[in-house]
Protein backbone atom coordinates (compact mmCIF):
# COMPACT_ATOMS: atom_id res chain seq x y z
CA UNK A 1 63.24 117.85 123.95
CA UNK A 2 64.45 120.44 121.70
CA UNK A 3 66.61 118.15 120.10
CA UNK A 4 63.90 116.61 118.72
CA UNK A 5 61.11 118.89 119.06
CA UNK A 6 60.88 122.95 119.44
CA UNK A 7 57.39 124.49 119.41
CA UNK A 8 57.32 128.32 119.09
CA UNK A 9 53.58 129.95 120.17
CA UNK A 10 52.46 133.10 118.63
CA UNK A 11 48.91 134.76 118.65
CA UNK A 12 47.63 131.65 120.25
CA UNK A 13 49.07 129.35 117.09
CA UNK A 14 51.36 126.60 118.01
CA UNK A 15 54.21 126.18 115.45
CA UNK A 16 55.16 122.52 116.32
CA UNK A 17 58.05 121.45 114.60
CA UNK A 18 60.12 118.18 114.68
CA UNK A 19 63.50 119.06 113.73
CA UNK A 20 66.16 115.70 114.06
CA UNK A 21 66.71 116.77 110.26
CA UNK A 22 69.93 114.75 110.07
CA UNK A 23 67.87 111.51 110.60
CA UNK A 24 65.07 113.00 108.38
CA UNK A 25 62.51 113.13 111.62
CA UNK A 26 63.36 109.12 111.99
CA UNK A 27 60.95 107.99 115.35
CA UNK A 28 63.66 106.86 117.96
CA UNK A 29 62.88 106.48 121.67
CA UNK A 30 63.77 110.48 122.37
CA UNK A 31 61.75 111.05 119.62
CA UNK A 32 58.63 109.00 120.93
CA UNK A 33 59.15 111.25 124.45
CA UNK A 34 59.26 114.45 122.76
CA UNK A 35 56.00 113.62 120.84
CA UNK A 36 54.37 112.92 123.83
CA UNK A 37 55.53 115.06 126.17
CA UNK A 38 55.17 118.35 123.77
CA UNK A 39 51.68 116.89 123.33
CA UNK A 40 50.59 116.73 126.24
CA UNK A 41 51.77 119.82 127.33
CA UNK A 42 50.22 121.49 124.96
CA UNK A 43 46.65 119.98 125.85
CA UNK A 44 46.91 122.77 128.96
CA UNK A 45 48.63 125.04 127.50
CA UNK A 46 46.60 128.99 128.10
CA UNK A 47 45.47 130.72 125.27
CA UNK A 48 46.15 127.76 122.81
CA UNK A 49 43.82 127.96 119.60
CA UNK A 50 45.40 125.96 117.09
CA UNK A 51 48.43 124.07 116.33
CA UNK A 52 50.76 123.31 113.48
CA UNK A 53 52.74 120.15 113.15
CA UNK A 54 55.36 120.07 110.42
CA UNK A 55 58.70 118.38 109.70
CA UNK A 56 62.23 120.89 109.59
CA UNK A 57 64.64 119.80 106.31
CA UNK A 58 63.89 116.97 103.93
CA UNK A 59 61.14 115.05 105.34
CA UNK A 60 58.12 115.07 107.56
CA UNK A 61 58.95 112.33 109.27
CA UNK A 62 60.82 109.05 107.40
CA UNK A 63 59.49 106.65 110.03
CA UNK A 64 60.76 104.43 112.69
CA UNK A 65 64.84 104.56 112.90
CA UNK A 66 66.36 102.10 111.26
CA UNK A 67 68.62 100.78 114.28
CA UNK A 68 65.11 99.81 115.98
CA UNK A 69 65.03 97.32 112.58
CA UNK A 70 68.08 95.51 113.16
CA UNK A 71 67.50 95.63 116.84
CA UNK A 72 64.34 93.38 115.45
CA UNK A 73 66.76 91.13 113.42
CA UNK A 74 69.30 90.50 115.75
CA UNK A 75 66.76 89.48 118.78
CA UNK A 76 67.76 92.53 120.72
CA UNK A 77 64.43 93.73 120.50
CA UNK A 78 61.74 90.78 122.04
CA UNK A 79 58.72 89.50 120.32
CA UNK A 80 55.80 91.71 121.72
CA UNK A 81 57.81 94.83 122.13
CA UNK A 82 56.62 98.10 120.99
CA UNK A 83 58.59 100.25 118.98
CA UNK A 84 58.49 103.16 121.37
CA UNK A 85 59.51 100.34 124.09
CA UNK A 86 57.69 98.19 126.35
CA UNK A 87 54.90 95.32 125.59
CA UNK A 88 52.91 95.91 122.61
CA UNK A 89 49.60 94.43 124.70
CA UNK A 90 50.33 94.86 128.64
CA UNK A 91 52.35 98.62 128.57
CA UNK A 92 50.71 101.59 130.42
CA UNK A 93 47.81 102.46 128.20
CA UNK A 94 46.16 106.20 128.23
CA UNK A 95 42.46 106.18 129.01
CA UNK A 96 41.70 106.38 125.33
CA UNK A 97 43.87 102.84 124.96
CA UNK A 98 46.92 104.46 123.55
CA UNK A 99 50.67 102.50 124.44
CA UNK A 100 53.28 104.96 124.42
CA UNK A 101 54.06 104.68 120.79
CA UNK A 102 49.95 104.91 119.51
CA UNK A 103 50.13 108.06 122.43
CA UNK A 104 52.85 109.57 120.31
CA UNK A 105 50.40 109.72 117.15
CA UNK A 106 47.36 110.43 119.17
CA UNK A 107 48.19 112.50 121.69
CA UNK A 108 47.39 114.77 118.36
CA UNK A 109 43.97 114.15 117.47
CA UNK A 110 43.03 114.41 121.09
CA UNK A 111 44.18 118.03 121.30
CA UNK A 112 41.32 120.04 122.56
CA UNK A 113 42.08 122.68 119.24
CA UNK A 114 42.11 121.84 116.07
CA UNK A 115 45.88 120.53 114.64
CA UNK A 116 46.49 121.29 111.08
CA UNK A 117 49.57 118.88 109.20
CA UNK A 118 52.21 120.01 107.25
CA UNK A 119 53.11 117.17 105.28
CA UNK A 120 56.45 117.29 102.34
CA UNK A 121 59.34 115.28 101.50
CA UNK A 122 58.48 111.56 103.11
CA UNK A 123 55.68 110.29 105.23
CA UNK A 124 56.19 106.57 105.73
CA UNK A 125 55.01 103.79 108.51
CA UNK A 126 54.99 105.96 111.65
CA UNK A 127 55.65 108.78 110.15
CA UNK A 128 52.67 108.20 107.86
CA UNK A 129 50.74 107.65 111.08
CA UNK A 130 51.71 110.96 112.41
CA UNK A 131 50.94 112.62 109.37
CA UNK A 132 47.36 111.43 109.66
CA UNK A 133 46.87 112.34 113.38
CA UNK A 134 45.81 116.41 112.37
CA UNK A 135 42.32 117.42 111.79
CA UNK A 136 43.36 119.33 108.59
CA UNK A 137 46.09 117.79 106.08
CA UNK A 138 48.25 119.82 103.83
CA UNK A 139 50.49 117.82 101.61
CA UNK A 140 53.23 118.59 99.43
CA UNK A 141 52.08 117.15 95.71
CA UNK A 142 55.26 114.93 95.56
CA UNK A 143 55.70 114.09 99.18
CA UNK A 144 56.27 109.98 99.22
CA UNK A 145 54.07 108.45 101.72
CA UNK A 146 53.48 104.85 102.50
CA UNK A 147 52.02 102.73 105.20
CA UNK A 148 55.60 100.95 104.86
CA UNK A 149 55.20 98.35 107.65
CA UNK A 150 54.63 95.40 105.55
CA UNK A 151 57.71 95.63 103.59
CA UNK A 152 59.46 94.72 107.49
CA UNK A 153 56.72 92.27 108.11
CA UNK A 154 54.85 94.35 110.64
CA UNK A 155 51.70 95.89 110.51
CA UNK A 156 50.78 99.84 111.45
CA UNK A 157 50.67 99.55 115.27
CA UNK A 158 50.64 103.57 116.08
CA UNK A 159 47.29 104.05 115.81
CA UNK A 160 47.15 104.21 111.81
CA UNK A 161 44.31 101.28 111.64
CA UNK A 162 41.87 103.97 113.73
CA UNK A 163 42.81 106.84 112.06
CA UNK A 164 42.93 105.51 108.69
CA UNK A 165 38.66 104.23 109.42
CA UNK A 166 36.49 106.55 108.18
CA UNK A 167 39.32 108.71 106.41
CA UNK A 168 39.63 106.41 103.34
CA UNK A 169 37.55 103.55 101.99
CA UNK A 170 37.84 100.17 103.56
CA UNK A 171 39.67 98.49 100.04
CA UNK A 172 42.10 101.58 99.84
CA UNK A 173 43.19 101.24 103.09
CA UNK A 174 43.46 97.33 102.37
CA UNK A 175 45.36 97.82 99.52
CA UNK A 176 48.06 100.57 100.62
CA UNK A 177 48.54 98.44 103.71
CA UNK A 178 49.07 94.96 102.50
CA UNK A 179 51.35 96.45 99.26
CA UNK A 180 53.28 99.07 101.28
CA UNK A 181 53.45 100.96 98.05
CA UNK A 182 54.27 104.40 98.02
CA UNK A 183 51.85 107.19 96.86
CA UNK A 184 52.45 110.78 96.43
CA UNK A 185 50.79 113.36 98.04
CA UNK A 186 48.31 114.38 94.49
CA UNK A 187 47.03 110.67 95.28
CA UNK A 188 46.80 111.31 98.65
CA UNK A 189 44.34 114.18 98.31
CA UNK A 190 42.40 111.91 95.51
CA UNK A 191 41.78 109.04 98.54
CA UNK A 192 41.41 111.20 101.48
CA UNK A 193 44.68 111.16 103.14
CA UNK A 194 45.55 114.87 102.63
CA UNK A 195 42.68 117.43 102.91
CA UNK A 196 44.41 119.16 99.79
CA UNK A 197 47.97 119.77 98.36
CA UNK A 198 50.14 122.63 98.53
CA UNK A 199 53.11 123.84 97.47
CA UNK A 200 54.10 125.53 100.57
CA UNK A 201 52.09 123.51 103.24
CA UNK A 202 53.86 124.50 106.59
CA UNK A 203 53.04 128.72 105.45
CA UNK A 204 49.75 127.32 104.02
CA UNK A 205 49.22 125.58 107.25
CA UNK A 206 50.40 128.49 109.91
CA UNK A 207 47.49 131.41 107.54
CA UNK A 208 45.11 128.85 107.95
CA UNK A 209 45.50 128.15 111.34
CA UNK A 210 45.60 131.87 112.07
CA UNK A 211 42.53 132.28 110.45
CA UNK A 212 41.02 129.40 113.05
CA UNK A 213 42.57 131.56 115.74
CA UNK A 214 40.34 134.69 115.05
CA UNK A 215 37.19 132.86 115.70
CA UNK A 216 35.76 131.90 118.93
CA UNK A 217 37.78 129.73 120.91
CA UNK A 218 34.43 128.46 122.86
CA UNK A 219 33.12 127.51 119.81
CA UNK A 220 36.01 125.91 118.14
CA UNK A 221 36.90 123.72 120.78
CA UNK A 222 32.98 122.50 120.97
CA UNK A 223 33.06 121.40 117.54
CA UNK A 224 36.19 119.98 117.85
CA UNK A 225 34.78 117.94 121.09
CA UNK A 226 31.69 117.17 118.28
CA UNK A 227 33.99 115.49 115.61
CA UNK A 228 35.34 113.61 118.73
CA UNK A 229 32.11 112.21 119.82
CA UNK A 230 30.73 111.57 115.60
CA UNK A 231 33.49 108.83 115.57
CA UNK A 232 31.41 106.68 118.11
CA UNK A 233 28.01 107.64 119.00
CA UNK A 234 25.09 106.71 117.88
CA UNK A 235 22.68 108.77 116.18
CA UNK A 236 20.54 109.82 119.75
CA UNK A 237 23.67 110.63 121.35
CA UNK A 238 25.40 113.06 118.65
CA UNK A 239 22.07 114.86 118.66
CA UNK A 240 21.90 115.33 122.45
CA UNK A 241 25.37 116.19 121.84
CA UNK A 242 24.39 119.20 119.70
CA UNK A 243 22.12 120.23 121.40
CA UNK A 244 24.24 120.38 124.79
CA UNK A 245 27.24 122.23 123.29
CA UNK A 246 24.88 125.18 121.52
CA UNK A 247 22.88 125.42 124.55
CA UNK A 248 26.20 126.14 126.34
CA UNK A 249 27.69 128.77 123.58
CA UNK A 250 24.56 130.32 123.23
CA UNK A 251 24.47 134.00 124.99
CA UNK A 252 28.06 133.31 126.41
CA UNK A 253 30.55 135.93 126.48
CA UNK A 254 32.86 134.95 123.20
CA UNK A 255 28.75 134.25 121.54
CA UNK A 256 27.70 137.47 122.38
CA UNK A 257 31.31 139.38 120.99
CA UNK A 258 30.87 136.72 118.15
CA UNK A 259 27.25 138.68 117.25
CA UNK A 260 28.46 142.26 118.23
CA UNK A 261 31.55 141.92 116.28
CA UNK A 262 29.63 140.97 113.18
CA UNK A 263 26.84 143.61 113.56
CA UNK A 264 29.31 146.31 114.42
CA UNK A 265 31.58 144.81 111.48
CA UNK A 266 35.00 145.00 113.24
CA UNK A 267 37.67 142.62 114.60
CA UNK A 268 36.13 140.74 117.24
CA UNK A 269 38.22 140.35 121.11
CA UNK A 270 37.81 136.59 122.44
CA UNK A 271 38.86 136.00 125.89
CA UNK A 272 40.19 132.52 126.39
C-alpha cells in the first residue's frame, strides 16, 4: 500500500497521507484498496486519538483516473459497474451499506476518533467525496473542488449524496451537483464544505489534531459515537443517548484525571 498510501503515527496522531503524486492522488483500483485497507486498520489500531488525511504534491486527490473513463467509453467497463470494481447495486456491501468504492470514502467518517482533512490543490468527484469524509475540514483558499461527475454523465456514487445532507443546504448541493462547476476553497468555507481555510492546512491540521489528542480519549470517542447517532435518531433516542455515554464517563478513570488534572493545573496522563 505504500505506493499509494503511507501513514506515519506519532503521540497517538495518525498522519495519513496519499502520496501517488505523479497521478495527482487519481482513485485507481490500488488506490480504492489502500483507502480501505489503511482505514480499516486504523479503526483497531492501540492508542489511536486522531487522524490526519491529506494529499502529498499538487493535489488532494484529482478524482477517479482517467483510464477508468475511457474504460467507460470503449465498453470495457459494463453498465452497473462501480468504479472501484464490481456491481454498483449487488457488490459486497459493509454493514453500514457501503460498496467498496462508498467504503473507500467512508471507511473515514466511521473512524471511532475524530479525522481532520487537509484539503489544497484539487478536490474533484471522488476526490471531492473524500475530502468531505473528515469530521473537521481545512481547505486551502484556492484549492479547486467540484462534484465533477456530471460533466462524464455520472452522478457522485462514493457516498457524496450522504455526506453532502446536512453539511450544505439542499439547493447548494443541487446546484454544485447538476453544474459540476468548480468552487474554490474561500467558497467552500462560505457553504459548509470546509470547516475553515488555511494557508497551511496539513500543519494546521496535524496542531489541531494534537490538541484533540491531549484530551480524554474516553470522552472523545463518546462524542464522536454522539455525532454518529445525531445523523439518524430521533429526538428520544439522542437524549437516552446522552444520557448513556455521561453516565459511563462519569467517575471513570480518564474523568477522574480529567478533574484532577484541572484542579491540580498540570498536564493530564490518559490511559487508552
Amino acid at each position: 500500500m505504500t505506493d499509494r498510501i503511507q501513514v506515519t503515527i506519532t503521540n497517538g496522531v495518525a498522519d495519513v497521507r496519499l502520496v501517488r503524486v505523479d497521478k495527482m492522488n487519481a482513485l485507481d483500483d490500488a488506490m480504492f484498496q489502500a483507502l480501505v485497507d489503511t482505514g480499516e486498520r486504523l479503526k483497531t489500531e492501540t492508542g489511536l486519538r486522531a487522524i490526519v488525511l491529506s494529499g502529498e504534491g499538487r493535489a488532494f486527490c484529482a478524482g477517479l483516473d482517467m483510464g477508468n473513463f475511457g474504460k467507460m467509453a470503449s465498453g470495457e467497463r459494463k453498465s452497473g459497474e462501480s468504479s472501484a470494481g464490481g456491481s454498483l447495486v449487488t457488490a459486497n456491501r459493509t454493514d453500514g451499506g457501503s460498496n467498496r468504492a462508498q467504503h473507500a470514502v467512508m471507511v473515514w467518517r466511521e473512524q471511532p476518533v475524530p479525522v481532520i482533512g487537509a484539503i489544497h490543490g484539487v478536490a474533484f468527484g471522488g476526490g471531492f467525496q473524500l475530502a468531505i469524509a473528515p469530521d473537521i475540514r481545512l481547505v486551502a483558499p484556492d484549492t479547486k473542488l467540484a462534484i465533477l461527475e456530471i460533466k462524464w454523465g455520472l452522478v457522485p456514487d462514493m457516498a457524496g449524496m450522504v455526506l453532502l445532507k446536512g453539511m450544505v443546504r439542499d439547493d447548494i448541493a443541487r446546484e454544485l451537483t447538476y453544474t459540476g462547476r468548480i468552487f474554490d476553497g474561500t467558497e467552500a468555507a462560505r457553504i459548509g464544505v470546509a470547516t475553515r481555510t488555511s494557508a497551511d492546512p496539513r500543519t494546521e491540521a496535524l496542531a489541531l489534531a494534537n490538541e484533540i489528542a491531549g484530551k480524554s480519549p474516553t470522552a472523545i470517542r463518546a462524542a464522536k459515537r454522539l455525532f454518529a447517532v445525531q445523523a439518524h435518531a430521533t429526538q428520544r433516542e439522542l437524549l437516552e443517548a446522552e444520557s448513556a455515554e455521561q453516565t459511563a464517563l462519569i467517575s471513570s478513570p480518564n474523568q477522574v484525571e480529567a478533574v484532577l488534572s484541572n484542579m491540580q493545573k498540570r498536564a493530564a496522563v490518559y490511559a487508552d
